[in-house]
Protein backbone atom coordinates (compact mmCIF):
# COMPACT_ATOMS: atom_id res chain seq x y z
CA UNK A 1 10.86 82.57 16.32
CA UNK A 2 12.87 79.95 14.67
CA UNK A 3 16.71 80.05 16.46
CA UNK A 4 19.36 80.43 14.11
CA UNK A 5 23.72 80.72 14.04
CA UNK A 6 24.64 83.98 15.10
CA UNK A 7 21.84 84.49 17.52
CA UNK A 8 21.33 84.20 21.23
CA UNK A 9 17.99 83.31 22.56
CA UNK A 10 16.32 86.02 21.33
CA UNK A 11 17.85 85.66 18.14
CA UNK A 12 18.78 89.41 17.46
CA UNK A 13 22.53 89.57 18.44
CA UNK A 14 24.62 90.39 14.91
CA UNK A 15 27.45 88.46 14.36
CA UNK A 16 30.57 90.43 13.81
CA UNK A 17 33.26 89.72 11.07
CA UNK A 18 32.33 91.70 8.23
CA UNK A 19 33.55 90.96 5.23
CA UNK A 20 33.87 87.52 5.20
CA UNK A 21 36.95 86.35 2.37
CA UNK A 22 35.41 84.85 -0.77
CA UNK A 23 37.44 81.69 -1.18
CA UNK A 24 36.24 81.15 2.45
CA UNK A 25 32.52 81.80 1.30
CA UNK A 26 33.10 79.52 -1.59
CA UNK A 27 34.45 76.91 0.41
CA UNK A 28 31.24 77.24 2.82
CA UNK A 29 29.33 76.42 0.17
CA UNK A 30 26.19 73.90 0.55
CA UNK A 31 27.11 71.32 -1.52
CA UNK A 32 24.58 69.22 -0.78
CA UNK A 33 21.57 72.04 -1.83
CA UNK A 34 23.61 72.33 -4.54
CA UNK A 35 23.59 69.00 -6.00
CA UNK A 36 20.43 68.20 -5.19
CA UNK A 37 19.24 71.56 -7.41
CA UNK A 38 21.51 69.86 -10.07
CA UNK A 39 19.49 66.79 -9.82
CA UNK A 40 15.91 68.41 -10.06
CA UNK A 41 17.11 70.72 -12.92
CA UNK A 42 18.57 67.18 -14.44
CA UNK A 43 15.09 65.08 -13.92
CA UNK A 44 13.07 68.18 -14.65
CA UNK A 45 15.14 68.34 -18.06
CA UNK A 46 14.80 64.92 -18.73
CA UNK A 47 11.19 64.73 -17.85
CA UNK A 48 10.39 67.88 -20.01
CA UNK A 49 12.74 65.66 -23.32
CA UNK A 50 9.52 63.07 -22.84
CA UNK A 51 6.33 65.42 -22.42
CA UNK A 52 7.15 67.47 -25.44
CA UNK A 53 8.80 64.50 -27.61
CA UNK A 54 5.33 65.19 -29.76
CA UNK A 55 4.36 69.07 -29.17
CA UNK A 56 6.46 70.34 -32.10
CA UNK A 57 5.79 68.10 -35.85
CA UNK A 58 9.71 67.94 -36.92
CA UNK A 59 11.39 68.89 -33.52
CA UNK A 60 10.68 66.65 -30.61
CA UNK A 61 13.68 68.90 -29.07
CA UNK A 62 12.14 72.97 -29.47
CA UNK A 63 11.56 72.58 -25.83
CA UNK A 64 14.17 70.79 -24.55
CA UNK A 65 16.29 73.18 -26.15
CA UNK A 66 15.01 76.30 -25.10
CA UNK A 67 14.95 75.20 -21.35
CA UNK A 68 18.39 74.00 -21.79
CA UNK A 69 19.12 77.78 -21.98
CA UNK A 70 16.63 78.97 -19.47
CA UNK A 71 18.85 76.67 -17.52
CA UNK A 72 22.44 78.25 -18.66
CA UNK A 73 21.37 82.01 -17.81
CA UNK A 74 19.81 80.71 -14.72
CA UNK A 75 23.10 79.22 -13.25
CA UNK A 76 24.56 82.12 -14.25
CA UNK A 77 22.49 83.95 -12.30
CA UNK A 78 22.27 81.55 -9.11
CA UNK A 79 26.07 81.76 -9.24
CA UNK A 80 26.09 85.69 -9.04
CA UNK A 81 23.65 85.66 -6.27
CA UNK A 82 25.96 83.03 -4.40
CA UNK A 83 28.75 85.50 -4.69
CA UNK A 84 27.23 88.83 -2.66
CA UNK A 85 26.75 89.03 0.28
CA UNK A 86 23.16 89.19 1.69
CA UNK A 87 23.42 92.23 3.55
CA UNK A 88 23.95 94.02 0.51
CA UNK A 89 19.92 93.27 0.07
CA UNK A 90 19.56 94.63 3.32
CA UNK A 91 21.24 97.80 3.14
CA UNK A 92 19.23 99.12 0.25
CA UNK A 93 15.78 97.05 0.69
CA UNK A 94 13.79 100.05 -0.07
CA UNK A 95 15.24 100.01 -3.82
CA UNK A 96 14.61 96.56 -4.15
CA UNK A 97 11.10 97.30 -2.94
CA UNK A 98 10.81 99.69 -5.55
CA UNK A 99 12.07 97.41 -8.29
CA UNK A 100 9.93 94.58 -7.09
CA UNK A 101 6.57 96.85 -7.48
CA UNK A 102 8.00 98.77 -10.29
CA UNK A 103 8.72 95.56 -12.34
CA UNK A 104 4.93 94.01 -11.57
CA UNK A 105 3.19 97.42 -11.98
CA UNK A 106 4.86 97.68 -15.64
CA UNK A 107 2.93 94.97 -16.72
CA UNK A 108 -0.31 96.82 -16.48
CA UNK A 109 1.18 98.97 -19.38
CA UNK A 110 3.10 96.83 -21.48
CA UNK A 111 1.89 93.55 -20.97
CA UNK A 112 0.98 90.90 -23.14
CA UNK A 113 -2.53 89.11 -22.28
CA UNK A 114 -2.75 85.19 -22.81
CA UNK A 115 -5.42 83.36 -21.34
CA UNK A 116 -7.40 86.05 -19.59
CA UNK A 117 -4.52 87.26 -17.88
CA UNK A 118 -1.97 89.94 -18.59
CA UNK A 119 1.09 88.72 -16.81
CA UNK A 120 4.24 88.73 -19.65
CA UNK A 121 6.13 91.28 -21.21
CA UNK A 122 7.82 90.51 -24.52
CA UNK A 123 10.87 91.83 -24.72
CA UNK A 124 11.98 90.41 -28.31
CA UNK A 125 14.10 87.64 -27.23
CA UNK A 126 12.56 86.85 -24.50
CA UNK A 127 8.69 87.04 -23.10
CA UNK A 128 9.30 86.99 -18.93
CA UNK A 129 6.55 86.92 -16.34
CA UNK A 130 7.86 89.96 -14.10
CA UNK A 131 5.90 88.74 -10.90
CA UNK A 132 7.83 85.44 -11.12
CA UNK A 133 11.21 87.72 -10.31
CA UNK A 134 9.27 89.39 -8.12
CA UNK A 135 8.79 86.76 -5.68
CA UNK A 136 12.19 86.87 -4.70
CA UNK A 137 12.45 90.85 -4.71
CA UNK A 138 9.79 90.31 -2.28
CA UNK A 139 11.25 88.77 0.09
CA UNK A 140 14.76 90.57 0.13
CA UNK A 141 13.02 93.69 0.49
CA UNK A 142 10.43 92.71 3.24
CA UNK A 143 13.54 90.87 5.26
CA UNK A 144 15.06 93.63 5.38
CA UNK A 145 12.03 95.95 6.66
CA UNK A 146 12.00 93.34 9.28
CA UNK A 147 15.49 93.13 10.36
CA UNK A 148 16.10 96.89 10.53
CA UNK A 149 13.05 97.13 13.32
CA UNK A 150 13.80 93.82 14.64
CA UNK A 151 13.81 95.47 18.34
CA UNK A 152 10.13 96.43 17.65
CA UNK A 153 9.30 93.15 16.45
CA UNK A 154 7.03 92.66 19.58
CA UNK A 155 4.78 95.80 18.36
CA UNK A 156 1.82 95.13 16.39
CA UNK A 157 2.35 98.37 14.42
CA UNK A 158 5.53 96.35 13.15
CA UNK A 159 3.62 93.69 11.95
CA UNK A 160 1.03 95.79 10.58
CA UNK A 161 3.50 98.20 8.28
CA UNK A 162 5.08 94.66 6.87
CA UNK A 163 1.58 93.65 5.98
CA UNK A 164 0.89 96.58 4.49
CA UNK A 165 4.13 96.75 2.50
CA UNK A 166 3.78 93.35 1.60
CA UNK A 167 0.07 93.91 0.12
CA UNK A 168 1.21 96.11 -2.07
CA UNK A 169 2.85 93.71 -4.60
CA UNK A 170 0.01 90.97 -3.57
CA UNK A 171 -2.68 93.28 -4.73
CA UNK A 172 -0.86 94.71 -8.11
CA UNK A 173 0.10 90.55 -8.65
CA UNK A 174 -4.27 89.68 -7.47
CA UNK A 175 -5.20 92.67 -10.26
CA UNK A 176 -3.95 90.78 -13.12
CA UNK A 177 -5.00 88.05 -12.27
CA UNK A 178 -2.92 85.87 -10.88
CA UNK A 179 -4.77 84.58 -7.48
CA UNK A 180 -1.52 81.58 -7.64
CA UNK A 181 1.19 83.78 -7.37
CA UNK A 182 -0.45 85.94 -4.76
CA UNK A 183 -1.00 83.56 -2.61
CA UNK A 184 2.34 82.64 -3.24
CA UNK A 185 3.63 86.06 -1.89
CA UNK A 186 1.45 85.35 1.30
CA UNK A 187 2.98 82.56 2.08
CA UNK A 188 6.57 83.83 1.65
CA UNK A 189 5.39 86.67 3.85
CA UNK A 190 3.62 84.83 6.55
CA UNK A 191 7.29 82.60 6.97
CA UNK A 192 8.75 85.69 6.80
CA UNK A 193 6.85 87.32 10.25
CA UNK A 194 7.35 83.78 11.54
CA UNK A 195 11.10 83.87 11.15
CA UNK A 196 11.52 87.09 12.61
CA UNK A 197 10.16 86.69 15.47
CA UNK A 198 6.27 88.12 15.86
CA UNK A 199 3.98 87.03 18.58
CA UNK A 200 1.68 84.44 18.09
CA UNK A 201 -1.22 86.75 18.69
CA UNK A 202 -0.34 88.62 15.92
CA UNK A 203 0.10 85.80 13.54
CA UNK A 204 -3.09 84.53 15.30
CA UNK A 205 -4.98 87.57 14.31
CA UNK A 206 -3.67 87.76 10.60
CA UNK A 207 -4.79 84.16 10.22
CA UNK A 208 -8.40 85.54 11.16
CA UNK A 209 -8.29 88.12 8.58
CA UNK A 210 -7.64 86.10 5.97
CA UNK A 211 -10.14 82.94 6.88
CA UNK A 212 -12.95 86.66 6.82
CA UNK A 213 -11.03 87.87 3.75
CA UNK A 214 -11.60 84.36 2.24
CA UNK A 215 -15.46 84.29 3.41
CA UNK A 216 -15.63 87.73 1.91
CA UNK A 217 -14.66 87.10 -1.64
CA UNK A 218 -15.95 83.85 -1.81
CA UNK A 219 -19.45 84.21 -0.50
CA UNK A 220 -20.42 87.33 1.14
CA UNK A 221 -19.54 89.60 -1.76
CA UNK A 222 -21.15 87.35 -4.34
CA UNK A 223 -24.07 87.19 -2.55
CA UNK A 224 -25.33 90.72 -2.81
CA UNK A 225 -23.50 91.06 -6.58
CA UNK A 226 -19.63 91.43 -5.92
CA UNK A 227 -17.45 89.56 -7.34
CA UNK A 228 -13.49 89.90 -6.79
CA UNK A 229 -13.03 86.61 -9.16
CA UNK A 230 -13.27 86.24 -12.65
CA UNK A 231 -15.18 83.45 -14.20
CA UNK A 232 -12.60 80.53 -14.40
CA UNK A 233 -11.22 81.51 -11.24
CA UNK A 234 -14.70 80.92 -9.32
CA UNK A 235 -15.27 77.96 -11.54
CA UNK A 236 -12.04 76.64 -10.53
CA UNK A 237 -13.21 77.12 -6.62
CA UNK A 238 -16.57 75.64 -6.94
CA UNK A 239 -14.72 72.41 -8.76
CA UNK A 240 -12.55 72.00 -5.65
CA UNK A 241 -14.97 72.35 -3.07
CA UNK A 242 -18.00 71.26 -4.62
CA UNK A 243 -17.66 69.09 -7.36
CA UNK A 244 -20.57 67.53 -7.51
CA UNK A 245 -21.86 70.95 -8.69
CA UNK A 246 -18.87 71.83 -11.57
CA UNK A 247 -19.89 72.01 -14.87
CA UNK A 248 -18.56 69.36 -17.36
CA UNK A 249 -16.46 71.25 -18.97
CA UNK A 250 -14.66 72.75 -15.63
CA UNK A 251 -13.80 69.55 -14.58
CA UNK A 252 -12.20 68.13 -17.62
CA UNK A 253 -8.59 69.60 -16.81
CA UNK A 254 -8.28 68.22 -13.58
CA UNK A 255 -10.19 64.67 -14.46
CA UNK A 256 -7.63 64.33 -17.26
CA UNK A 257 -4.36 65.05 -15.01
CA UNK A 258 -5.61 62.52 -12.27
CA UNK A 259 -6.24 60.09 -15.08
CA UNK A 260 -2.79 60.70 -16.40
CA UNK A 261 -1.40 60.13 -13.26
CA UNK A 262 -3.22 56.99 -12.31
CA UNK A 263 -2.32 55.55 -15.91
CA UNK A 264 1.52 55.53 -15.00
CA UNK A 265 1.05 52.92 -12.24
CA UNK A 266 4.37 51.79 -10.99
CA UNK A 267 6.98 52.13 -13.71
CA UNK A 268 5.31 54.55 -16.26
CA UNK A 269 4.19 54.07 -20.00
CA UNK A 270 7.31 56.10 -21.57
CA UNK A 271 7.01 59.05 -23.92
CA UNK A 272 5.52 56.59 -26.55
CA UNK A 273 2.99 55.02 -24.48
CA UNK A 274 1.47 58.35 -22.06
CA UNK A 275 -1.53 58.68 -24.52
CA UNK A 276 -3.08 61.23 -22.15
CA UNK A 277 0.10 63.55 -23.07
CA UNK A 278 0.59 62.26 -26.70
CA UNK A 279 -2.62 62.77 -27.52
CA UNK A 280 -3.32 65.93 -26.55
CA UNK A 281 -5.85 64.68 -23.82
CA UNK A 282 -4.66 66.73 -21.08
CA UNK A 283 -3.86 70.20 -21.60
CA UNK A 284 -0.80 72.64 -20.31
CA UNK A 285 0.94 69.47 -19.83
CA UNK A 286 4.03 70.76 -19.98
CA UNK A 287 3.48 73.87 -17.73
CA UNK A 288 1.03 73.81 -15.25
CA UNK A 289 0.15 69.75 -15.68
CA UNK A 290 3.66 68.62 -16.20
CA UNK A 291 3.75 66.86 -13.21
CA UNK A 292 0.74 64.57 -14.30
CA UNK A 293 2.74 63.86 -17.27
CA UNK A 294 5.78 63.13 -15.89
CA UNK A 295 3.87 60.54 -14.03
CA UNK A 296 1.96 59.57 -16.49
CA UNK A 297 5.59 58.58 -18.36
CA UNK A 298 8.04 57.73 -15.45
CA UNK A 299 5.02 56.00 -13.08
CA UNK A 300 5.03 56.30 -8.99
CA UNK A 301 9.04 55.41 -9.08
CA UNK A 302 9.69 58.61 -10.96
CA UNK A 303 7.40 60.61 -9.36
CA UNK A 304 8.58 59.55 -6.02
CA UNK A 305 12.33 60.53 -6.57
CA UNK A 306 11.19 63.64 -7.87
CA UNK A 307 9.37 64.08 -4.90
CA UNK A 308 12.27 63.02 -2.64
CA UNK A 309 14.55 65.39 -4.56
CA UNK A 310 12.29 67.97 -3.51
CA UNK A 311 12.49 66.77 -0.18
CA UNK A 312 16.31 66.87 0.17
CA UNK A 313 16.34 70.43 -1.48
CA UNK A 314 13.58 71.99 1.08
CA UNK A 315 15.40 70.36 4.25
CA UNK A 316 18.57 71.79 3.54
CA UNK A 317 16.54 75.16 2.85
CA UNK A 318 15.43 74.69 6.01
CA UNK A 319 18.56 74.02 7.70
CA UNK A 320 20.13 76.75 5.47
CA UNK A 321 17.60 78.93 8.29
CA UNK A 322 19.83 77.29 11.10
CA UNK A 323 22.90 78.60 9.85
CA UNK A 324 22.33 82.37 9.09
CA UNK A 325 24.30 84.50 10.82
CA UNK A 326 21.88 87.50 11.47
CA UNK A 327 18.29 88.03 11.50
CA UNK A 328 17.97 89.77 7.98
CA UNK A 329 19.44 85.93 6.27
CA UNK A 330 17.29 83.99 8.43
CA UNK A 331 14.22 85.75 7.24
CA UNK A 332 15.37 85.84 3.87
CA UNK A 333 15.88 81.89 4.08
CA UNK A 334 12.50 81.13 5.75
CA UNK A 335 10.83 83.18 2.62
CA UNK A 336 12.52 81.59 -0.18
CA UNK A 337 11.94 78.10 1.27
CA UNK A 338 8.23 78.57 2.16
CA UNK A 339 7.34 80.05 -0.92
CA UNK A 340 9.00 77.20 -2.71
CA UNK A 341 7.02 74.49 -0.58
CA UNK A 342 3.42 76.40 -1.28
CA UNK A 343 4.44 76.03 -4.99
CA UNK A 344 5.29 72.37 -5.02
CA UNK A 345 2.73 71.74 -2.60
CA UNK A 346 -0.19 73.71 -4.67
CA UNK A 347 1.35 72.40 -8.40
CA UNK A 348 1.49 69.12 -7.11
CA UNK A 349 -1.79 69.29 -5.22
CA UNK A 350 -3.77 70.38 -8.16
CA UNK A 351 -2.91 67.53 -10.58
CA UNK A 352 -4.16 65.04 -8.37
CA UNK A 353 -6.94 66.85 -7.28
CA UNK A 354 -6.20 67.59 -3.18
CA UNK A 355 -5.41 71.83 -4.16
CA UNK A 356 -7.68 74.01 -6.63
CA UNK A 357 -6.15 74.32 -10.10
CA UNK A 358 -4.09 77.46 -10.35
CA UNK A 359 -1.25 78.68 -12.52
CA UNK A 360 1.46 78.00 -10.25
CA UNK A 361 4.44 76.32 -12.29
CA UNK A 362 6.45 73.09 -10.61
CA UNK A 363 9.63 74.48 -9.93
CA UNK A 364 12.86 73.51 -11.87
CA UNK A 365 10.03 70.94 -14.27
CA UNK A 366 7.46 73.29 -15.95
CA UNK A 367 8.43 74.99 -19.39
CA UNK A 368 9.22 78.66 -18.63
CA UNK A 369 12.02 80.57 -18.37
CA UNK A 370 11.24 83.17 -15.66
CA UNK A 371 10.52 80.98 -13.08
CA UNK A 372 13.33 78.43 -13.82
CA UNK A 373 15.82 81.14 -13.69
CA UNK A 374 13.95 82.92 -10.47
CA UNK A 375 13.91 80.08 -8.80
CA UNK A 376 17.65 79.03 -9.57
CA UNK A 377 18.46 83.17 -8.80
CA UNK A 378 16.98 82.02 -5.01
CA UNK A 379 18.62 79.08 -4.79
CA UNK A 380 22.32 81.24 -5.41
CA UNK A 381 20.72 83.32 -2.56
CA UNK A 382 20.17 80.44 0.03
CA UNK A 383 23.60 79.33 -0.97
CA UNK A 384 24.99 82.54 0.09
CA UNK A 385 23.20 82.98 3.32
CA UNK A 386 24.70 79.49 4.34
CA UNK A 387 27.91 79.74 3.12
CA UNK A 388 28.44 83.52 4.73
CA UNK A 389 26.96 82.00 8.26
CA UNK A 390 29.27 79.05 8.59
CA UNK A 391 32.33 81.38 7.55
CA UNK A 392 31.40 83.47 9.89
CA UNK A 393 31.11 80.84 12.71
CA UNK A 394 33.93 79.48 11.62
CA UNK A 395 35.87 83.25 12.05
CA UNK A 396 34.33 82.96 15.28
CA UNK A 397 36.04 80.27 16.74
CA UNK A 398 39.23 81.17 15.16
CA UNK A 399 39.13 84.32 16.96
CA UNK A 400 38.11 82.49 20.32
């Protein structure tokens, strides 16, 4: 288990202080996460001006402007996160459970289908991909399972119940499809159990199940006639593993994003220039692509300080871990941070052709306003975790 503030070697001792003053929280603040989430909201705002420049005839802006306010209500909402305390998650985790499956299971009855998936509701003013809030429902609510049987963390029937609650949402997210986002949730929960605290044997063991899981659905089942994929998903597979086998037509998404990425050499070809996203030649290339057109436009230097920004903001996530004052924040931390490297790592993967294509957005860059202002809502919550932790130190040694 990862040692954190707050904790002796066992990591399980609560720190005491409750109710922390807010101008003492907002002092605490992580300044440093915070600005460097300014700058990747900045660069993915600039970056998203050049890849759309020619998507609407008349209005090189329509996207620019509608992330601009995807941006406002997500700062909003960061901010409000930043402000409560964490154990406020904790206390009621099983409502936040229920919100969390509630709010993906509504999708199977009014959901809107787009691209062989039915994943977004439309609500009028706003069409919102419920499983991209759900992510960090997920992990308040399985933190807190954790952290209220964190003496039986030893117990394999401990780990097994947090699987099992945490399936729940992976399966409803698997069934519509959205293999990306579930494996997203795996992730976060996998950090999760490693935060807290669970043996290596059991981690050891869930690592097994998933390699046979993985063996299951990808060549046992077909083999005598099941299939748990659809179509593009196996295609998308078979491409990444065997590509001398992928049809043609499979393979021109990802040949066109490493193309588009290889074409920006060192300093990029500018909006005017990136022919691959001018032209149409690479599709989703400001969603799921964008990242192959952003370097495609800015070259390696502007891919590489996006990169590093990324860098900056997933170290002080990490050290955000260090800092928590009780188990329940520490797990919380671990989740939100892991589940943001598998998505930078798969998004970023995938256009260069080292991850299988999925629909996994780049965080703070891709068009979309659910996971911009999820992903900003679990920043506010990392921000809160380490500013409550090093108030509460500091309490600590006032007292001492």
């Amino acid at each position: 288990m990862i040692e954190y503030a707050g904790s002796q070697r066992a990591g399980l001792r609560r720190e005491s202080g409750e109710g922390v003053a807010l101008l003492s929280v907002l002092r605490s603040f992580d300044w440093i996460l915070l600005v460097g989430v300014a700058a990747l909201v900045g660069v993915g705002l600039w970056g998203i001006a050049g890849v759309t420049k020619f998507d609407i005839p008349g209005d090189p802006n329509y996207y620019l402007d509608k992330q601009i306010v995807y941006v406002a209500a997500g700062a909003a909402l960061m901010l409000a996160f930043a402000l409560v305390d964490p154990d406020l998650y904790r206390r009621y985790w099983r409502l936040v459970f229920g919100v969390a499956v509630g709010l993906i299971a509504v999708v199977f009855l009014l959901g809107r289908a787009a691209r062989g998936s039915t994943r977004w509701i439309d609500v009028g003013f706003f069409t919102f991909q419920p499983s991209e809030f759900g992510k960090l429902l997920f992990v308040l609510a399985l933190a807190g399972f954790l952290a209220e049987r964190q003496r039986a963390l030893a117990a394999a029937g401990t780990t097994l119940r947090a699987v099992g609650l945490g399936l729940v949402p992976v399966v409803l997210v698997f069934a519509q499809p959205d293999l990306g986002t579930a494996l997203v949730y795996l992730a976060a929960l996998g950090a999760m159990l490693f935060v807290a605290g669970a043996p290596w044997r059991h981690l050891a063991a869930l690592g097994g199940v998933a390699a046979l899981v993985v063996v299951i659905v990808l060549w046992a089942g077909p083999a005598v006639g099941v299939d748990f994929l659809k179509g593009y998903q196996k295609e998308r597979l078979i491409c990444f593993t065997r590509p001398a086998t992928c049809p043609v037509d499979a393979r021109y998404n990802v040949e066109q994003s490493i193309a588009a990425v290889g074409s920006g050499q060192v300093s990029g070809r500018g909006p005017n220039g990136a022919t691959q996203t001018r032209l149409d030649f690479l599709p989703e290339h400001h969603t799921d692509f964008v990242f192959a057109s952003f370097s495609e436009q800015r070259g390696f230097v502007g891919a590489s300080f996006l990169l590093a920004l990324y860098l900056l903001v997933l170290w002080r996530g990490l050290r955000v871990v260090t800092v928590a004052r009780n188990l329940y924040s520490a797990v919380v931390a671990g989740g939100i941070v892991v589940a943001l490297l598998f998505q930078i790592f798969v998004n970023v993967g995938m256009t260069m052709g080292i991850a299988p294509i999925t629909g996994i957005p780049l965080p703070f860059v891709s068009v979309g306003g659910s996971s911009m202002i999820a992903n900003l809502a679990a920043m506010g919550v990392l921000l809160a975790v380490y500013a409550r932790g090093r108030a509460s130190r500091a309490s600590s040694r006032r007292r001492v």
